[in-house]
C-alpha atoms as a PDB file:
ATOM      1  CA  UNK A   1     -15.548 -70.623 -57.241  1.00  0.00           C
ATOM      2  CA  UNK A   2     -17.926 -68.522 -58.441  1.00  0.00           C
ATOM      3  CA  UNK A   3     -21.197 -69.351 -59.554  1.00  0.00           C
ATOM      4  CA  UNK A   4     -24.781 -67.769 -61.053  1.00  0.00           C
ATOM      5  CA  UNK A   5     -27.543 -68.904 -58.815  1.00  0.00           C
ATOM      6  CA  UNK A   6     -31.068 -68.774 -60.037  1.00  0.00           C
ATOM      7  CA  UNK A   7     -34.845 -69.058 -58.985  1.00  0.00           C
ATOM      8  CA  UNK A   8     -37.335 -69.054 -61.715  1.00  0.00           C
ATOM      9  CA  UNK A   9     -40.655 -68.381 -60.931  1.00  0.00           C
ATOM     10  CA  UNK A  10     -43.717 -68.117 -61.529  1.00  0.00           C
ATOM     11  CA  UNK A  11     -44.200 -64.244 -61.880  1.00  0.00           C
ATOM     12  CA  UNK A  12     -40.203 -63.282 -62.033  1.00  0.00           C
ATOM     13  CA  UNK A  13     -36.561 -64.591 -62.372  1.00  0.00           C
ATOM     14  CA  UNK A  14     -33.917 -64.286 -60.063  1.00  0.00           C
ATOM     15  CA  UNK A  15     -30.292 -64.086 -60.154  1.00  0.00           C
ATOM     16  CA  UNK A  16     -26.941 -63.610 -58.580  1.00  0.00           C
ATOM     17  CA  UNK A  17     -23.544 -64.597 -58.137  1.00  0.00           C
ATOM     18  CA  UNK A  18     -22.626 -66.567 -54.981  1.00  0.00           C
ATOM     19  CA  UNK A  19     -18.855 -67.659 -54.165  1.00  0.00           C
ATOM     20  CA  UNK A  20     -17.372 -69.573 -51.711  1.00  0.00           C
ATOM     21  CA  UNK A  21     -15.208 -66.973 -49.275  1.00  0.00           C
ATOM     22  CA  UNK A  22     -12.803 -69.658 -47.088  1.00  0.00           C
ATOM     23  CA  UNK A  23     -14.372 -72.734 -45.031  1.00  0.00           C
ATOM     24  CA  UNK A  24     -18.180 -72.515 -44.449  1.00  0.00           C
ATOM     25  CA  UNK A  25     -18.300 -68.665 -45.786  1.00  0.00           C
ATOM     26  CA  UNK A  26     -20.482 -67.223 -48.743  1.00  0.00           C
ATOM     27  CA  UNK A  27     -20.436 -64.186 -50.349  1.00  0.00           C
ATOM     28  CA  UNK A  28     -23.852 -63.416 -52.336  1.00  0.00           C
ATOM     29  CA  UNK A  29     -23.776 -60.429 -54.992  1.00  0.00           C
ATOM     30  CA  UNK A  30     -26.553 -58.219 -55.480  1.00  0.00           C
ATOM     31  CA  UNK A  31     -30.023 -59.952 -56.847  1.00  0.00           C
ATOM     32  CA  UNK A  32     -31.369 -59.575 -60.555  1.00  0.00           C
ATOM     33  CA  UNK A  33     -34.534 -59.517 -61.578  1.00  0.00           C
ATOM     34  CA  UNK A  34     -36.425 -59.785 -64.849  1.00  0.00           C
ATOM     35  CA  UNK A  35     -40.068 -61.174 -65.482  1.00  0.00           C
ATOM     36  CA  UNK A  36     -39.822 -64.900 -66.116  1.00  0.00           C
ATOM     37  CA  UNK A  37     -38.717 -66.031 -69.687  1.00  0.00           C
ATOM     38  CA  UNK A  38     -41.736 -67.929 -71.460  1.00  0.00           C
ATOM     39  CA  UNK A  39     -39.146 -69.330 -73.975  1.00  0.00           C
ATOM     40  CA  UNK A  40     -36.411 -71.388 -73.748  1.00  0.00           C
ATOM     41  CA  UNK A  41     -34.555 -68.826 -76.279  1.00  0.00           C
ATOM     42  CA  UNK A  42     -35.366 -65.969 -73.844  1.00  0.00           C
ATOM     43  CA  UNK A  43     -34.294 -68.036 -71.044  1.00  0.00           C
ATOM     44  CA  UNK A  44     -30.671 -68.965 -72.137  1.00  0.00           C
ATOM     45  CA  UNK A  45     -30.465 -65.264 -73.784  1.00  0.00           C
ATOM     46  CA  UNK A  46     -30.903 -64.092 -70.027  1.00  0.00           C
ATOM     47  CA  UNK A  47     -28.532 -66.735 -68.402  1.00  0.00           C
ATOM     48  CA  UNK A  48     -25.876 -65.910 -71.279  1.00  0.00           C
ATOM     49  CA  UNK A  49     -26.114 -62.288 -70.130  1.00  0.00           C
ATOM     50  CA  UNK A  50     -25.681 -62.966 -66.939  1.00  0.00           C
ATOM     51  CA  UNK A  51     -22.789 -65.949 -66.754  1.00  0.00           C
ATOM     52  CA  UNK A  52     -20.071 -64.445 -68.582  1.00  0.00           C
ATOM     53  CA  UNK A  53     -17.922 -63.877 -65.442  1.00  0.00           C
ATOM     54  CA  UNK A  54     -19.404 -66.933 -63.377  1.00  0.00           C
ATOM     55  CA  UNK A  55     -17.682 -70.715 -63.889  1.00  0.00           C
ATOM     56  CA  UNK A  56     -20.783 -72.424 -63.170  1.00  0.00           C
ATOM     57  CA  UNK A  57     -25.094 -71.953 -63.224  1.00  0.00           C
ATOM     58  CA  UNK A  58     -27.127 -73.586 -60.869  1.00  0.00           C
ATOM     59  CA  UNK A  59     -31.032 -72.973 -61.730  1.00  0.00           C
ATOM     60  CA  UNK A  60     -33.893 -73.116 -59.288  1.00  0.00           C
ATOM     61  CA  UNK A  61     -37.098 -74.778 -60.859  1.00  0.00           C
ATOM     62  CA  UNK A  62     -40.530 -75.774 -59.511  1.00  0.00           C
ATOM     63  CA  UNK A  63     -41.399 -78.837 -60.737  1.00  0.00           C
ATOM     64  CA  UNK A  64     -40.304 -82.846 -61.252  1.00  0.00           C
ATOM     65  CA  UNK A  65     -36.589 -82.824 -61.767  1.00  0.00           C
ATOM     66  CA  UNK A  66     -34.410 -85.886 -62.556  1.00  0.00           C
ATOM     67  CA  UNK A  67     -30.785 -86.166 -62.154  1.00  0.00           C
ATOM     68  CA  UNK A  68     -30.335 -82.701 -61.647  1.00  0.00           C
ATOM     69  CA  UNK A  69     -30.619 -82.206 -65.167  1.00  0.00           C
ATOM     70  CA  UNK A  70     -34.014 -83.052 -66.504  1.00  0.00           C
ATOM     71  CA  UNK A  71     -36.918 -81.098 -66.179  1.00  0.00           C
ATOM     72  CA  UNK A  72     -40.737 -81.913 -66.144  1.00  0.00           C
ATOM     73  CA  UNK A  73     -44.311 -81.056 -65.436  1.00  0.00           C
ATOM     74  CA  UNK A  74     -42.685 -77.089 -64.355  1.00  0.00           C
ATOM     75  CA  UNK A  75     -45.693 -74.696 -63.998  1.00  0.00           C
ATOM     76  CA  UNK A  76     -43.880 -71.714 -64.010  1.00  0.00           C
ATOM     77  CA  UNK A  77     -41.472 -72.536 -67.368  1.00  0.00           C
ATOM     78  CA  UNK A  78     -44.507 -72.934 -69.991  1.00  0.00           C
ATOM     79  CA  UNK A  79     -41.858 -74.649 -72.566  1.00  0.00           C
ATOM     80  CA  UNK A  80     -41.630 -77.637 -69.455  1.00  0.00           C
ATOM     81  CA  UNK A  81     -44.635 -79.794 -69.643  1.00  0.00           C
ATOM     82  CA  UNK A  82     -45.519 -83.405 -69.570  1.00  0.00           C
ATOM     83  CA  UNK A  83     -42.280 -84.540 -71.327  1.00  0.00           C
ATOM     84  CA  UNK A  84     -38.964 -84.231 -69.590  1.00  0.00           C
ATOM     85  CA  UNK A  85     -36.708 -81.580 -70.978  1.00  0.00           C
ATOM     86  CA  UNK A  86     -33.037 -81.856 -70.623  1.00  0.00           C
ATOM     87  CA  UNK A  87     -32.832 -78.026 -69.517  1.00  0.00           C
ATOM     88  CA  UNK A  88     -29.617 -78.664 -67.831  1.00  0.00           C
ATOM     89  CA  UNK A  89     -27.905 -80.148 -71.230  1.00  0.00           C
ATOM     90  CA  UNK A  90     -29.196 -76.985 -73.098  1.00  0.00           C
ATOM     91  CA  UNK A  91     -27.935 -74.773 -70.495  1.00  0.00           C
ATOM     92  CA  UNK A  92     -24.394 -76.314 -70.039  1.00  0.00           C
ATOM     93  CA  UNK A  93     -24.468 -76.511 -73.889  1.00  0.00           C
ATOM     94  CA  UNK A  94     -25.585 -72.916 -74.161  1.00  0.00           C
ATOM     95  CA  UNK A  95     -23.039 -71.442 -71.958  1.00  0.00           C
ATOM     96  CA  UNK A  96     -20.439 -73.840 -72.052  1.00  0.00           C
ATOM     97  CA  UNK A  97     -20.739 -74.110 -68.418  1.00  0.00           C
ATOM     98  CA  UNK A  98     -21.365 -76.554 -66.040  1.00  0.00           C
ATOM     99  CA  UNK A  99     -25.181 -76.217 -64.628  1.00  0.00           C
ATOM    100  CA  UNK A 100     -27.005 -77.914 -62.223  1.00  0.00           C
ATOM    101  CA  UNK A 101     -30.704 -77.858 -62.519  1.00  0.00           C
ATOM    102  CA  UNK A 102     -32.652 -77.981 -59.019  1.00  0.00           C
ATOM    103  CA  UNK A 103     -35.891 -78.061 -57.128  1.00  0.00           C
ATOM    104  CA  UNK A 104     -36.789 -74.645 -56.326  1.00  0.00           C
ATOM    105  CA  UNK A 105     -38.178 -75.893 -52.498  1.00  0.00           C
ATOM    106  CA  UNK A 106     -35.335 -78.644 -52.464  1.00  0.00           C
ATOM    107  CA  UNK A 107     -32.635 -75.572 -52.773  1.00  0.00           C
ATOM    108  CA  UNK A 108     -34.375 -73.665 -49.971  1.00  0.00           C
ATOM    109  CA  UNK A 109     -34.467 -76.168 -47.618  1.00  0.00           C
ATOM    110  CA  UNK A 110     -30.813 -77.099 -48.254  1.00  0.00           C
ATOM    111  CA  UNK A 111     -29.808 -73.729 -47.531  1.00  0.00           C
ATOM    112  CA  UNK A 112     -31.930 -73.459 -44.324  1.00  0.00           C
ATOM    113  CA  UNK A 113     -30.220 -76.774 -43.527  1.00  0.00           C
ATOM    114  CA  UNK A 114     -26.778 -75.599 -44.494  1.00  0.00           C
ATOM    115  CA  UNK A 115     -26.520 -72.219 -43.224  1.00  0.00           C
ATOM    116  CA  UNK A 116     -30.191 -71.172 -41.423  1.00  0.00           C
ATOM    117  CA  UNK A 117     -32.823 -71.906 -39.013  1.00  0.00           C
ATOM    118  CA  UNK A 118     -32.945 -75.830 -39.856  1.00  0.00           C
ATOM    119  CA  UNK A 119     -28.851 -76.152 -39.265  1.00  0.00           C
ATOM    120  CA  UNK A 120     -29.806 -78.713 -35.991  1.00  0.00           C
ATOM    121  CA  UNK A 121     -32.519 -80.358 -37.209  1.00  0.00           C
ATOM    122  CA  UNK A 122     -32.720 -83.954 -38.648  1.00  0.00           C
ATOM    123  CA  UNK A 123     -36.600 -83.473 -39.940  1.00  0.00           C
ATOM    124  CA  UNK A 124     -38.432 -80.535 -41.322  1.00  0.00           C
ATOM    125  CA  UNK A 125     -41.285 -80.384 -43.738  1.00  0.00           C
ATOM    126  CA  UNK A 126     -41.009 -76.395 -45.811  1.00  0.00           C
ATOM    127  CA  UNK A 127     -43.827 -75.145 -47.784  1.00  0.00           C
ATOM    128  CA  UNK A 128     -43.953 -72.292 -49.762  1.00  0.00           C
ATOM    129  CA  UNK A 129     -47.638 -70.526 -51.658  1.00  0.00           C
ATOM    130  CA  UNK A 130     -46.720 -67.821 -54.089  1.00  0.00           C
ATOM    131  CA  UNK A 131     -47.350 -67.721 -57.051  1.00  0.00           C
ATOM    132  CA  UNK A 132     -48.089 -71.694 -56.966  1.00  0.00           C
ATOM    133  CA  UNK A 133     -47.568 -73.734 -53.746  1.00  0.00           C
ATOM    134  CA  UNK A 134     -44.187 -76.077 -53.425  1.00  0.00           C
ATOM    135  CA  UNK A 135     -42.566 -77.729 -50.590  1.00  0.00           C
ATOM    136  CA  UNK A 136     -40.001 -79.979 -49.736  1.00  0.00           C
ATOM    137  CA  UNK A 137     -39.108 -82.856 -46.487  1.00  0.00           C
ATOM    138  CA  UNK A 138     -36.234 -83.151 -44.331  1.00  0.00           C
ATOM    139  CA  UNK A 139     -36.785 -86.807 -43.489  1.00  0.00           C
ATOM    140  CA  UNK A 140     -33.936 -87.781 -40.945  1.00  0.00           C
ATOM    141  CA  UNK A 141     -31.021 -85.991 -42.909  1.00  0.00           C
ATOM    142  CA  UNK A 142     -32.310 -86.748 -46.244  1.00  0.00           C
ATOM    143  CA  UNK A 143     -33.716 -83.773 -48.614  1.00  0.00           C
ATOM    144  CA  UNK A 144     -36.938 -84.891 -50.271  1.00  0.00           C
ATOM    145  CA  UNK A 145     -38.731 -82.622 -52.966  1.00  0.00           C
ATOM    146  CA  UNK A 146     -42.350 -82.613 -53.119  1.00  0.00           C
ATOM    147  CA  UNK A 147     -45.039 -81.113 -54.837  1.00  0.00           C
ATOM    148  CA  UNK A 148     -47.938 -80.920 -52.003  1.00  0.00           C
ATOM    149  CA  UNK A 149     -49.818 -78.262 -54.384  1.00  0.00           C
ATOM    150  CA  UNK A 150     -50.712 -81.215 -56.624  1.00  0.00           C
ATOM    151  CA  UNK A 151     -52.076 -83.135 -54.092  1.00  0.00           C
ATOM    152  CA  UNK A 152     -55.777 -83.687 -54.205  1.00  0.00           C
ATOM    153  CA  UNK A 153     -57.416 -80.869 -52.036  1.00  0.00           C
ATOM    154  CA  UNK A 154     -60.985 -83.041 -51.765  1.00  0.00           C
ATOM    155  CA  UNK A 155     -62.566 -80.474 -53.172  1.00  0.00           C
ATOM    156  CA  UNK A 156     -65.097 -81.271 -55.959  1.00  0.00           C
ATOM    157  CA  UNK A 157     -65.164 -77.523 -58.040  1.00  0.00           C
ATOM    158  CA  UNK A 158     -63.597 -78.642 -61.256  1.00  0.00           C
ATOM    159  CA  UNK A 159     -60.579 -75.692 -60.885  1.00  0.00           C
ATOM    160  CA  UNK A 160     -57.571 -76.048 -62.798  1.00  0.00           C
ATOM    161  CA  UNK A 161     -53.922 -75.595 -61.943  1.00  0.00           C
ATOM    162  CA  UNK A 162     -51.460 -74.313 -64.348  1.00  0.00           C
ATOM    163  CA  UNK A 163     -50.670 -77.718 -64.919  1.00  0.00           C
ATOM    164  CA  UNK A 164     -54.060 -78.834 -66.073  1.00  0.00           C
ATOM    165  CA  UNK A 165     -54.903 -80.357 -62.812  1.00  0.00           C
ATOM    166  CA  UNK A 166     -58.055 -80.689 -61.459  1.00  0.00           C
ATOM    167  CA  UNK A 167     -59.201 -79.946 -57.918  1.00  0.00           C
ATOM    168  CA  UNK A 168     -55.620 -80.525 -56.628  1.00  0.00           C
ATOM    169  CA  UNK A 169     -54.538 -77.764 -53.419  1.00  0.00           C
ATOM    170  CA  UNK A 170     -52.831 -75.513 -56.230  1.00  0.00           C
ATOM    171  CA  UNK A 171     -55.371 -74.684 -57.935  1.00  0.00           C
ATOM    172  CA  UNK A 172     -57.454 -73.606 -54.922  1.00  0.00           C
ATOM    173  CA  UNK A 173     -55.027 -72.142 -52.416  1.00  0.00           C
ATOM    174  CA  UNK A 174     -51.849 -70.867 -54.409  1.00  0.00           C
ATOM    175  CA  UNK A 175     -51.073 -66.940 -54.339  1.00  0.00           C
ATOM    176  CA  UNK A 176     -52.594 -66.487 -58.197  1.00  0.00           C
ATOM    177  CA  UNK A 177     -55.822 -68.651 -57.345  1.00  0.00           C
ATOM    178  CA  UNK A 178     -56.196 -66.950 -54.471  1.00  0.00           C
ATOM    179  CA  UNK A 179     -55.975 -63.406 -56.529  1.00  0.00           C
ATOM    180  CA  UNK A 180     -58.375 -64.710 -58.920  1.00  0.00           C
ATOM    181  CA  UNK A 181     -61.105 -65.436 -56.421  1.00  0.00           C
ATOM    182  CA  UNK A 182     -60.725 -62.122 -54.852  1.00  0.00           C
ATOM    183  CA  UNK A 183     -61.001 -60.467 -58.323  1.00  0.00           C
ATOM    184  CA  UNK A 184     -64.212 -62.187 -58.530  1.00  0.00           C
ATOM    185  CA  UNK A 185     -65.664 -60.507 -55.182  1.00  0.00           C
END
């Protein structure tokens, strides 16, 4: 089986082929790389260009995601606000493909579980600050996704995340706050 794996981010958009090579092996074709879409159009343009050969997308997201199909309140994909999006209907529909849309923290710490450093452990928290700041729990077996950048930071300054949020850790200690307060210096 071969499928088109991708991480969209904040700054760019990732993608490549992975397929399953005999029990517990994984062949992973060379990356791709484009700045992120800010449109859905220029998003399934990109994933069209890309899936012609693969039977399958799976799509890496920050943000609130539902059923592995519906999208919400994703910073980084500026057409994926308040209102959930069913991203993984237009997809499928769009490539006439099966896709499964994903947690961008929940699909890294399944494949540290799976095949990397977390493979004997039963509980794990995994944080990430780039571009914004995502994580995910390993909570006896169990994959949770989180968003611990939109937790309250107790800090009273009246910054904004890309969401809109005020005072929350993302919008003080993610990797683009962070560059804007060093621009300021």
């Amino acid at each position: 089986m071969r499928i088109l794996a991708t991480d969209i981010g904040g700054t760019h958009a990732r993608a490549a082929f992975v397929e399953k090579r005999g029990p517990g092996g994984w062949d992973i074709g060379a990356v791709r790389e484009i700045r992120t879409p800010r449109t859905a159009a220029g998003l399934l343009r990109w994933l069209k260009e890309r899936a012609a050969d693969a039977e399958g997308c799976a799509l890496g997201i920050a943000g609130s995601i539902r059923d592995h199909r519906y999208a919400r309140n994703s910073p980084n994909i500026l057409f994926i606000r308040s209102t959930p999006r069913d991203l993984g209907g237009q997809i499928t529909n769009a490539l006439r493909k099966p896709c499964v849309v994903v947690n961008d923290m929940e699909a890294a710490l399944a494949g540290e579980v799976s095949t990397g450093v977390l493979r004997s452990c039963r509980w794990a928290m995994m944080d990430t600050v780039s571009t914004g700041w995502g994580g995910a729990l390993l909570l006896n077996g169990e994959i949770v996704a989180g968003e611990p950048g939109h937790t309250p930071s107790g800090l009273f300054e009246n910054r904004e995340c890309r969401l809109g949020q005020k005072d929350c850790n993302e919008a003080h200690f993610s990797g683009s706050q962070v560059e804007q307060r060093v621009r300021l210096i």
